[in-house]
Protein backbone atom coordinates (compact mmCIF):
# COMPACT_ATOMS: atom_id res chain seq x y z
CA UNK A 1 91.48 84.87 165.97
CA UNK A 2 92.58 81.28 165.14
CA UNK A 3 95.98 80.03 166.41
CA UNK A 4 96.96 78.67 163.38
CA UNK A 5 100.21 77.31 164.71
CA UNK A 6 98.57 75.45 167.15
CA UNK A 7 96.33 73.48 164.97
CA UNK A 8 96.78 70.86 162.03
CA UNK A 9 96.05 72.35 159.02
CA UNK A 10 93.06 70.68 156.15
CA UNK A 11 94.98 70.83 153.38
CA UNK A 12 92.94 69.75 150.03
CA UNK A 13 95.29 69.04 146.89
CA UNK A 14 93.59 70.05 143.90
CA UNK A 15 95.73 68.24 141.19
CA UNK A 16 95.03 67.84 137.09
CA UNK A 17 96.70 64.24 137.39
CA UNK A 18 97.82 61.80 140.43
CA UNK A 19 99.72 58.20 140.43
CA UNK A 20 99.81 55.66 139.53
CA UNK A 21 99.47 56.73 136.20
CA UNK A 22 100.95 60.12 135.64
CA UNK A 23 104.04 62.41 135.18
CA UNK A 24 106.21 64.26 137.35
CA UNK A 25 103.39 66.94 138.69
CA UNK A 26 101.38 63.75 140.03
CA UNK A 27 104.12 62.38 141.74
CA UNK A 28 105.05 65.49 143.51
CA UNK A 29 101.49 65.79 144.49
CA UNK A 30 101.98 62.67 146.04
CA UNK A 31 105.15 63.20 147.46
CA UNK A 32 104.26 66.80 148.89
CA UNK A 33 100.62 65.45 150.30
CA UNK A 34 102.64 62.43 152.19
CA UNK A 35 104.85 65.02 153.66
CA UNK A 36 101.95 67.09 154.68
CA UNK A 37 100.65 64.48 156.37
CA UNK A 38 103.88 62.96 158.13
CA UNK A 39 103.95 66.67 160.08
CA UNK A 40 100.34 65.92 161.17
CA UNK A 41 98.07 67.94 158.84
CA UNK A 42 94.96 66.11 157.38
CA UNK A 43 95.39 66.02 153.80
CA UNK A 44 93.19 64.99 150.49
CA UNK A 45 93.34 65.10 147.29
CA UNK A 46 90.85 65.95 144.83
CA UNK A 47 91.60 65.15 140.45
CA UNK A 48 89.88 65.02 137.60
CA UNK A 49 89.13 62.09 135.83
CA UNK A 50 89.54 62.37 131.76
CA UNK A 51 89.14 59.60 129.24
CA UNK A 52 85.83 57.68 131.23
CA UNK A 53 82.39 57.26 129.25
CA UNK A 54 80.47 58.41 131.90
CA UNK A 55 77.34 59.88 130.29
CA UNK A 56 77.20 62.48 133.59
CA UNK A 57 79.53 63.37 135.90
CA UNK A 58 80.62 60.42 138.49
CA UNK A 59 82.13 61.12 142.06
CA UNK A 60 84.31 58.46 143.46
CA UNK A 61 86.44 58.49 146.95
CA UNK A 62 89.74 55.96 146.90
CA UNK A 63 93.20 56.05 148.05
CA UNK A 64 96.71 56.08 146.85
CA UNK A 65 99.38 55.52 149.18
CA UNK A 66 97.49 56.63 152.68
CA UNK A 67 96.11 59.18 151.00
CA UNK A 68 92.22 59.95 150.39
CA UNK A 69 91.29 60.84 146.84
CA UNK A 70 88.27 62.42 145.09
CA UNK A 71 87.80 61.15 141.81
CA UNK A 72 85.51 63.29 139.47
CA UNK A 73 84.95 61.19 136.45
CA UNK A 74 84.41 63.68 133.63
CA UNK A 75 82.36 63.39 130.71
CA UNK A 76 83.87 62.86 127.31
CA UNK A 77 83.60 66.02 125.09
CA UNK A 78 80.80 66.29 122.73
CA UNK A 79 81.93 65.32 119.20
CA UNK A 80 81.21 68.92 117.73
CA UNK A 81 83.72 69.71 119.78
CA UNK A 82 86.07 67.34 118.31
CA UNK A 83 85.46 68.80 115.06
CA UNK A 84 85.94 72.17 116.16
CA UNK A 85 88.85 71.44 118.09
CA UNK A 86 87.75 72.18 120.89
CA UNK A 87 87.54 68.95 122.72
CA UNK A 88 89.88 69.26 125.36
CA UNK A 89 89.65 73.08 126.42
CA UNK A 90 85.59 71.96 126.80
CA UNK A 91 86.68 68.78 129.29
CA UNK A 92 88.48 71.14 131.13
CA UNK A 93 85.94 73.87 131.56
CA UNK A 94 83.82 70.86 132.26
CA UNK A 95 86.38 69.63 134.78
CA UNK A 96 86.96 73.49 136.50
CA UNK A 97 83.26 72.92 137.27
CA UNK A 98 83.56 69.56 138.62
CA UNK A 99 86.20 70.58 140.80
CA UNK A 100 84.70 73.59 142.23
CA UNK A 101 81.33 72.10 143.01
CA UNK A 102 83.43 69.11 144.95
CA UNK A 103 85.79 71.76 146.55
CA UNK A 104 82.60 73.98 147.62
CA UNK A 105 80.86 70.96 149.67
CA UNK A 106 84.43 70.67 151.14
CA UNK A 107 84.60 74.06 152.75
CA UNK A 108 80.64 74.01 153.47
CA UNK A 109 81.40 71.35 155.70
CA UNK A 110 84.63 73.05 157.07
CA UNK A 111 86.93 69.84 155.76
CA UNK A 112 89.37 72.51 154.67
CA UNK A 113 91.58 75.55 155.05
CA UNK A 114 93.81 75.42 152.09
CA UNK A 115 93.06 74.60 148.48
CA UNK A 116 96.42 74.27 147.12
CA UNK A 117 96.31 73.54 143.46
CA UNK A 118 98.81 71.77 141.35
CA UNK A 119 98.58 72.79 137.49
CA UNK A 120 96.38 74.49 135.41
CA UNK A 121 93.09 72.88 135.52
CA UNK A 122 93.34 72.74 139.28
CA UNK A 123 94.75 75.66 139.88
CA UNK A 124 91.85 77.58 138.15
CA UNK A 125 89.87 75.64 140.20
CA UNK A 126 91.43 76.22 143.58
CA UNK A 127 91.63 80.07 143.17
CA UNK A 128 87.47 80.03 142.22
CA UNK A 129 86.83 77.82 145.26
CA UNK A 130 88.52 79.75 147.84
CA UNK A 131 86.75 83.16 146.12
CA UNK A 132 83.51 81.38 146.61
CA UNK A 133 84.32 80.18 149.82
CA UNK A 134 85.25 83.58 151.24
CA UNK A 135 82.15 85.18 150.04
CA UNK A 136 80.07 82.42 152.10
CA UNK A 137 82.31 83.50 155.44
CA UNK A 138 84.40 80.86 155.50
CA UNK A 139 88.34 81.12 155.97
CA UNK A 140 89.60 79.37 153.41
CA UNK A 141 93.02 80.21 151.34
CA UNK A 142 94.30 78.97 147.35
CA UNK A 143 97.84 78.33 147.08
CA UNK A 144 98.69 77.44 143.11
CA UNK A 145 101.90 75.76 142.24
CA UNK A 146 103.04 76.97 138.67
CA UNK A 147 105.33 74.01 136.96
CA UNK A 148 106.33 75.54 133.70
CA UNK A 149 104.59 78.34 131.52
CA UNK A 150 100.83 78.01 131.54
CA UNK A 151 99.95 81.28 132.79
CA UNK A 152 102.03 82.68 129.95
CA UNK A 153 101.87 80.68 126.79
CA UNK A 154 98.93 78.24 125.73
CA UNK A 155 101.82 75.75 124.56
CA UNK A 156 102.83 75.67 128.29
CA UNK A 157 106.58 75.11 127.21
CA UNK A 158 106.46 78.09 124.87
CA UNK A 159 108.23 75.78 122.40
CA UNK A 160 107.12 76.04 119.04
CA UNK A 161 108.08 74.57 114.94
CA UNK A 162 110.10 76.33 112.92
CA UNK A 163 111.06 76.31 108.70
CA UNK A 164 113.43 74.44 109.49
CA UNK A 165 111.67 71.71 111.26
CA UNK A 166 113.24 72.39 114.72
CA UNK A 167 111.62 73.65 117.84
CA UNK A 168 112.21 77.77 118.73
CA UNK A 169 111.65 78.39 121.84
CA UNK A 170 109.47 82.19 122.73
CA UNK A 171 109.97 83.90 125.85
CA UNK A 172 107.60 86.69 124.97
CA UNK A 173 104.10 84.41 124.78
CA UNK A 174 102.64 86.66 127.23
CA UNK A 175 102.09 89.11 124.33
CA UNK A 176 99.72 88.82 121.95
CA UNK A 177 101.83 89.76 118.77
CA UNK A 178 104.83 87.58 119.79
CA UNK A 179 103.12 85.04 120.61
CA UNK A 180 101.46 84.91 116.98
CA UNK A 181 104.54 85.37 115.46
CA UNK A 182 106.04 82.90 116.77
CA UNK A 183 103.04 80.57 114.97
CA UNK A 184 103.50 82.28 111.67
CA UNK A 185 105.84 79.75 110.54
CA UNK A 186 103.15 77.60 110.45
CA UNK A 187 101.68 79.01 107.49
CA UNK A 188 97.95 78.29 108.86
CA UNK A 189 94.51 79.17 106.99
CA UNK A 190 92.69 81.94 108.52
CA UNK A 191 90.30 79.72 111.19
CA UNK A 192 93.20 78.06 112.28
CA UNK A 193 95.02 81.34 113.17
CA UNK A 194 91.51 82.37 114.95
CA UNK A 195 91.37 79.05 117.21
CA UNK A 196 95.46 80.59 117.87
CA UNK A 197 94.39 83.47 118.84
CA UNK A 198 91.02 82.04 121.28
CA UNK A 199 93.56 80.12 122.90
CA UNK A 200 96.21 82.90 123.75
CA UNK A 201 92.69 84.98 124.93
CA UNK A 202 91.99 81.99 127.00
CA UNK A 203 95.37 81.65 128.77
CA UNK A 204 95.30 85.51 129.39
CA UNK A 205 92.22 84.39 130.80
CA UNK A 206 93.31 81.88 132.98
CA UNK A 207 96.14 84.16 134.16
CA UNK A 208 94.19 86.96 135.57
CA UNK A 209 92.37 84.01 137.62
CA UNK A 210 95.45 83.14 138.94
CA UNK A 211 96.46 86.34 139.98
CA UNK A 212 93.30 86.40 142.34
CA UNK A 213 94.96 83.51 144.38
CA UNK A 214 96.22 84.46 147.46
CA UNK A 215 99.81 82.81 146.62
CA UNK A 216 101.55 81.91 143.44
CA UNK A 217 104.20 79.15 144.23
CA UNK A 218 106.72 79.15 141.16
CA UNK A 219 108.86 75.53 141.28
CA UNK A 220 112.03 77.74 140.30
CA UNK A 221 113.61 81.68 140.58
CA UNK A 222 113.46 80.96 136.50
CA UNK A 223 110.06 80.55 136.56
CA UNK A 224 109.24 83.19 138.88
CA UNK A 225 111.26 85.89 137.17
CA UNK A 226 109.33 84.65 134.14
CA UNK A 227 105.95 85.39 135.71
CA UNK A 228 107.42 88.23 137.30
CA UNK A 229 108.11 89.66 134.23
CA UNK A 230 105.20 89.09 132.58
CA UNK A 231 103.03 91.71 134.13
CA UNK A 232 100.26 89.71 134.72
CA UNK A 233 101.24 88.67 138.37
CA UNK A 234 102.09 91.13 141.61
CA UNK A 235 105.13 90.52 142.94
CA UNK A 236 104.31 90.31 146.62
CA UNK A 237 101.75 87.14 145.80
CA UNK A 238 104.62 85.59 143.85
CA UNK A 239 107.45 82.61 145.54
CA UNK A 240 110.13 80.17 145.14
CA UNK A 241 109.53 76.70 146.70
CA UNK A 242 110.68 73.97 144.96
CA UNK A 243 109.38 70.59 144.25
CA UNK A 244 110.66 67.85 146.42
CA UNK A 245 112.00 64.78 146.44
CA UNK A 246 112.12 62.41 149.05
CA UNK A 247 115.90 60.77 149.85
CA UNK A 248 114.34 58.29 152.18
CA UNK A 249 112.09 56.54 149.13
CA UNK A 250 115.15 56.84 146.80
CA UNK A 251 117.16 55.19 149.16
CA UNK A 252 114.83 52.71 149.91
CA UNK A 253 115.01 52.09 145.71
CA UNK A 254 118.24 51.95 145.16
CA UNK A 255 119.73 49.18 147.86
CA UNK A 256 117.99 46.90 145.64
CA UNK A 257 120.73 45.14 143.11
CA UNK A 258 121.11 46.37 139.79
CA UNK A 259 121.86 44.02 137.03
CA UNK A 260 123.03 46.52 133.94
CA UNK A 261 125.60 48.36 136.67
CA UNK A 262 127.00 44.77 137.16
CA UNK A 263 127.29 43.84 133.82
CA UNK A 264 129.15 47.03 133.11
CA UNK A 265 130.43 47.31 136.74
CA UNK A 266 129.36 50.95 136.80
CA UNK A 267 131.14 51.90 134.40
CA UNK A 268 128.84 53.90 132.17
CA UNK A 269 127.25 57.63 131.06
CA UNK A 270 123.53 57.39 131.97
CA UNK A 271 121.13 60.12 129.65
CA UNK A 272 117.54 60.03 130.97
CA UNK A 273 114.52 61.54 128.84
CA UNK A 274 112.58 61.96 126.30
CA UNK A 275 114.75 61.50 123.30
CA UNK A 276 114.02 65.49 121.15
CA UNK A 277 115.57 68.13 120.88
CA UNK A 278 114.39 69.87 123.69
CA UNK A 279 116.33 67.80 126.33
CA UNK A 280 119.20 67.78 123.98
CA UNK A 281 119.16 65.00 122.63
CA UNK A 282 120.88 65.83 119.23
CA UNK A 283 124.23 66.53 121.23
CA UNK A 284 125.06 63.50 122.90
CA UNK A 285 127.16 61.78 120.02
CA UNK A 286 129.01 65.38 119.92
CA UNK A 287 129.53 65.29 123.07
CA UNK A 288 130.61 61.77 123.80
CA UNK A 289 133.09 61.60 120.85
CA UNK A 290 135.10 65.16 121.32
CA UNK A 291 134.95 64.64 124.88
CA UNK A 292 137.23 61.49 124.70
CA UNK A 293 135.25 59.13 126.72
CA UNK A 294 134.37 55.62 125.43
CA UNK A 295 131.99 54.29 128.08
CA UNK A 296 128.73 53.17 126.73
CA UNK A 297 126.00 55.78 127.11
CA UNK A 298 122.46 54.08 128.47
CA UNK A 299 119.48 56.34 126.38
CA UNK A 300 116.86 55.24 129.18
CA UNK A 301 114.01 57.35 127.66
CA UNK A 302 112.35 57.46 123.80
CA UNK A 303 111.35 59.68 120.90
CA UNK A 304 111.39 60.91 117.83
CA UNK A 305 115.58 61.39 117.90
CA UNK A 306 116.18 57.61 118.38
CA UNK A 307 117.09 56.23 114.58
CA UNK A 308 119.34 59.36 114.14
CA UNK A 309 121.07 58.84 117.20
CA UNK A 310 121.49 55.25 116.20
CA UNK A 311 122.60 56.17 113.07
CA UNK A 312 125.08 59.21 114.69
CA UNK A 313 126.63 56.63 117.00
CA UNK A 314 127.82 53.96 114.54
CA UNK A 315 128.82 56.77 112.45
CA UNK A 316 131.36 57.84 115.24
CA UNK A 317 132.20 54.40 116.58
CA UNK A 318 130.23 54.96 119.89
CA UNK A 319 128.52 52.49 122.09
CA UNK A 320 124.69 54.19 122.50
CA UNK A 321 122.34 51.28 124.34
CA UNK A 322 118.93 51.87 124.10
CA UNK A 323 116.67 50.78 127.25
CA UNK A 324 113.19 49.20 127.04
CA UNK A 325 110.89 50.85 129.53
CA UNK A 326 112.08 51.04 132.88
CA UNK A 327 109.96 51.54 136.64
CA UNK A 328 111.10 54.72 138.61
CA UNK A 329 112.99 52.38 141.31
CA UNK A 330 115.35 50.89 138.24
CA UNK A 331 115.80 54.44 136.96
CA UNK A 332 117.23 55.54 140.02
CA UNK A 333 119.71 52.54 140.27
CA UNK A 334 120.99 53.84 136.90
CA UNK A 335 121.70 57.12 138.22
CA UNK A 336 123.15 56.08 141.28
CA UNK A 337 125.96 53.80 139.67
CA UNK A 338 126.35 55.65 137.07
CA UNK A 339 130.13 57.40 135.81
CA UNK A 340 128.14 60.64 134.67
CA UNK A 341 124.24 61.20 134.54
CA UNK A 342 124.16 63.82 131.03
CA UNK A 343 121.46 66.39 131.30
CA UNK A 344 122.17 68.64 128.07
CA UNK A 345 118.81 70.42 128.68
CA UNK A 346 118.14 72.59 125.45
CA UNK A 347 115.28 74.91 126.68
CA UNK A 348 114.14 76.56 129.81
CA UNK A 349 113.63 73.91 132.24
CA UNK A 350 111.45 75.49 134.56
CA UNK A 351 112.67 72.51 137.19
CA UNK A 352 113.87 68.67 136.00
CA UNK A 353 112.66 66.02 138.24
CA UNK A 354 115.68 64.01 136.95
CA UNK A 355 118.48 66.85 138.69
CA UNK A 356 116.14 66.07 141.58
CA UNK A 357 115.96 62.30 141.73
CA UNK A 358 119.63 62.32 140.29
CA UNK A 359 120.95 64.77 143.53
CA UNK A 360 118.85 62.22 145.81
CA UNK A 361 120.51 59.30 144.35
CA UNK A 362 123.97 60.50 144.65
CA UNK A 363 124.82 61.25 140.85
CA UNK A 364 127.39 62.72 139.39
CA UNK A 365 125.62 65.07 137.16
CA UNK A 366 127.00 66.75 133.85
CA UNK A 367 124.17 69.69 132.78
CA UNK A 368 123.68 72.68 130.89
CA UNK A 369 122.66 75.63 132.93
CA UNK A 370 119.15 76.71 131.20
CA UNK A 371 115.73 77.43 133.21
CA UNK A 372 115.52 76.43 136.67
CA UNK A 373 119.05 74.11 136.65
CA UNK A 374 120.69 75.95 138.54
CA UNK A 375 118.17 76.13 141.49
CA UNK A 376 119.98 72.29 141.60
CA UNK A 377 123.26 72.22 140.37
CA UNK A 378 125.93 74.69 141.85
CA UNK A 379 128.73 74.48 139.50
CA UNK A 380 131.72 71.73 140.96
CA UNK A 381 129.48 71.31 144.20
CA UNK A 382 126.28 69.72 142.78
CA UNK A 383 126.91 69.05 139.66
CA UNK A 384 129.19 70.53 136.85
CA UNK A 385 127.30 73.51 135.51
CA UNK A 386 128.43 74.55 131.92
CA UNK A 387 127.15 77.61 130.00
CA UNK A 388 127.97 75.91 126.74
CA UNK A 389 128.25 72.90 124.33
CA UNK A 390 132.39 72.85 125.34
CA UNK A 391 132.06 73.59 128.76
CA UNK A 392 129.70 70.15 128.57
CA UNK A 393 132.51 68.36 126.76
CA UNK A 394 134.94 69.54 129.39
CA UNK A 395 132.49 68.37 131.83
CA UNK A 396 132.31 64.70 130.66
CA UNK A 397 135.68 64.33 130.14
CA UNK A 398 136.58 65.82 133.34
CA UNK A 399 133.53 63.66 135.69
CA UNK A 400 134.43 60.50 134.09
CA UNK A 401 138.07 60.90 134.53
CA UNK A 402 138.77 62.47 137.70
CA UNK A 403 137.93 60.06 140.32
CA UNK A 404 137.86 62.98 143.17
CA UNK A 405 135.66 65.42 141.57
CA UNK A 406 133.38 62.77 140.62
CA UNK A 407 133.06 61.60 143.84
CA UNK A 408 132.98 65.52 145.11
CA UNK A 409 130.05 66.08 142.84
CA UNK A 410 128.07 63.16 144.51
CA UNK A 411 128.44 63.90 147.84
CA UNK A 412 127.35 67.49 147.29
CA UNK A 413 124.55 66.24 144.95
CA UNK A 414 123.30 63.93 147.77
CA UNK A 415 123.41 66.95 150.30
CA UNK A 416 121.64 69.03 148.60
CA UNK A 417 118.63 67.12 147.88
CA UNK A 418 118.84 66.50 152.07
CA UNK A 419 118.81 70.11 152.61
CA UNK A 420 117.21 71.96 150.29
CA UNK A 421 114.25 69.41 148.49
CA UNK A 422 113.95 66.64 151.02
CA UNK A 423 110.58 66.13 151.60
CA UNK A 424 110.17 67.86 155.71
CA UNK A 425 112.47 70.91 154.45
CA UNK A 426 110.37 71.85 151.40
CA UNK A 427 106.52 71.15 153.24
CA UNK A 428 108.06 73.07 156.09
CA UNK A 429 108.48 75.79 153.50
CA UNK A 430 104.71 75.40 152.53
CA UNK A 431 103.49 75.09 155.61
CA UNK A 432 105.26 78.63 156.67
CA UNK A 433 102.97 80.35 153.86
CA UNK A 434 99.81 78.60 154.41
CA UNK A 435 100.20 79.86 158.15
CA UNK A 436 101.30 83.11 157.57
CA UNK A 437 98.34 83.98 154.82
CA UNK A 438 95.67 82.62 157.28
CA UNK A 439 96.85 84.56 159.63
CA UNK A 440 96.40 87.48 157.41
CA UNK A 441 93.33 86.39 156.21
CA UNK A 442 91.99 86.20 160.02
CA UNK A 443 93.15 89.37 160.93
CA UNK A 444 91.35 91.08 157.86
């Protein structure tokens, strides 16, 4: 049987998306594949490429940051699909193919013991590969990281319009009759409600491939009590391992100068996201004005929330600056210098890449404990964890005032992104449970 502690370890990423241009699963792709590789496994990565006019398919190899990368240029969706609506699920079939046919040639030519896949798309086609793979003899394992609620809802953030124009959020998608209540507010015509209800089949779908993988990584406990409860997923294939962040980049970022902190010589509340309801948004005037505290607040983020925040603010006689784009280096100077970094978090977070960046920057971090927050902030070690809109206000006040719990919060922040998401401690983690199921799978 294979000593698999003794060897390095071919590690293919299969990811939906990958820098420079993506989101936060991309860049933890990234991050996670350079850790990989710093503890002497070969690693690759393997995408999807959307939005090309490639007439066929298109296989490319480049490189992103020492890194190897497959690029699988997909054709654009028919426009019957379009009309349909349709286009999209059919590029991702389209791309589940792509990837599988790539990942096959990979194991054929034994380049790989672990497909490990990232989201949806990939994670699909991990699971098939490593079926495939298995049948032809070879000892190959999928590993699929779950970063919020695909398997359960075809919204993925089981967020969904209500009468009164807001967002409700569903924690029962997983069942059919829920789930199409939830879209009865909508009011849709009949083949509208039938494309609802081929979509929910399809992520049902999707979920029961899943549950073939030999692992199921959930980013969060949140997450993985979700799935847990479910029903759709054993609980022995299920685990925690969170992303990570990497303290050494972030440091690296930050002892660069930056020029709003010494305009306002620190003194400032930072909020960083998408400007809805979702991340809470709405609250910040609230907050800011019965909480006492007159610092400017820096809205680095944008959406749909912006003119009523603008309006809220000079209502109140608050100072609300809104930022122009900003890299990922400049957002992390923010944090760092920061009085408070504001996280008022409205739904389930399954797990916030700004608490991570934030911890690994040294923030002092205000949040509302929803989703997978708490996984990061341990209330007055981490962060100042409140349950509530007040226990928020009392947060603010309290961070921004009291110079030795603020500076409490950021030395615990900073220590907990070293120990429990720094890059080595969290591929460590991963590296444990590829080992462990080849093992298993070599003893079978």
């Amino acid at each position: 049987m294979r000593d698999y502690f003794s060897n390095q370890l071919k590690v293919a990423l299969v990811t939906d998306v990958f820098p420079p241009r993506s989101g936060g699963s991309g860049w933890s792709t990234y991050y996670l594949g350079k850790a990989l590789a710093d503890r002497g496994h070969i690693v690759r990565v393997v995408r999807p490429v959307y939005g090309t006019q490639v007439v066929r398919p298109t296989h490319k190899v480049s490189s992103y940051g020492g890194l190897p990368v497959d690029e699988l240029y997909v054709p654009s969706s028919p426009r019957w699909t379009l009309r349909a609506g349709i286009g999209r699920a059919w590029e991702e079939q389209k791309a589940i193919r792509l990837l599988k046919r790539r990942c096959a040639r990979l194991s054929a030519d034994s380049e790989v013991d672990v497909f490990h896949g990232q989201h949806q798309v990939s994670g699909i086609a991990a699971t098939l590969s490593a079926l495939a793979a298995r049948r032809q003899g070879q000892r190959v394992i999928s590993v699929v990281t779950v970063r919020d609620y695909w398997p359960l809802c075809p919204s993925s953030t089981r967020l969904f319009p209500a009468r009164s124009g807001k967002s409700e959020e569903c924690g029962d998608c997983h069942n059919y009759s829920k789930y199409m209540s939830c879209l009865s507010n909508r009011g849709k015509r009949r083949a509208a409600r039938l494309i609802d209800m081929a979509r929910w089949l399809r992520t049902r779908a999707q979920s029961r491939m899943l549950a073939k993988a030999d692992a199921v990584i959930a980013v969060s406990n949140y997450v993985r009590s979700e799935l847990e409860r479910s029903g759709r997923f054993s609980s022995d294939k299920l685990h925690t391992i969170h992303n990570l962040v990497d303290p050494e980049s972030v440091d690296k970022a930050v002892a660069q100068g930056n020029e709003v902190s010494k305009t306002l010589d620190g003194r400032y509340a930072l909020f960083a996201g998408k400007l809805d309801e979702n991340k809470g948004a709405q609250l910040l005037p609230e907050v800011m004005e019965a909480s006492g505290i007159r610092l400017p607040v820096l809205l680095a983020g944008d959406g749909p929330l912006q003119s009523l925040l603008q309006f809220e603010a000079e209502r109140r006689g608050l100072d609300f600056r809104f930022l122009d784009w900003l890299d990922n280096d400049a957002l992390l100077r923010l944090m760092r210098d920061a009085r408070c970094l504001l996280f008022p978090s409205c739904w389930q977070e399954p797990l916030s890449r700004v608490l991570l960046e934030g911890c690994a920057a040294g923030a002092a971090i205000v949040a509302l404990d929803s989703g997978g927050t708490s996984d990061v902030i341990t209330h007055s070690v981490s962060g100042w964890l409140a349950h509530d809109t007040a226990g928020f206000i009392e947060g603010v006040r309290l961070v921004c005032t009291d110079d030795k719990l603020n500076e409490t919060l950021r030395h615990g922040a900073r220590q907990t992104a070293t120990t429990t998401f720094s890059a080595p401690v969290v591929a460590h983690q991963l590296e444990d449970l590829y080992v462990s199921l080849l093992t298993r799978l070599g003893a079978s």
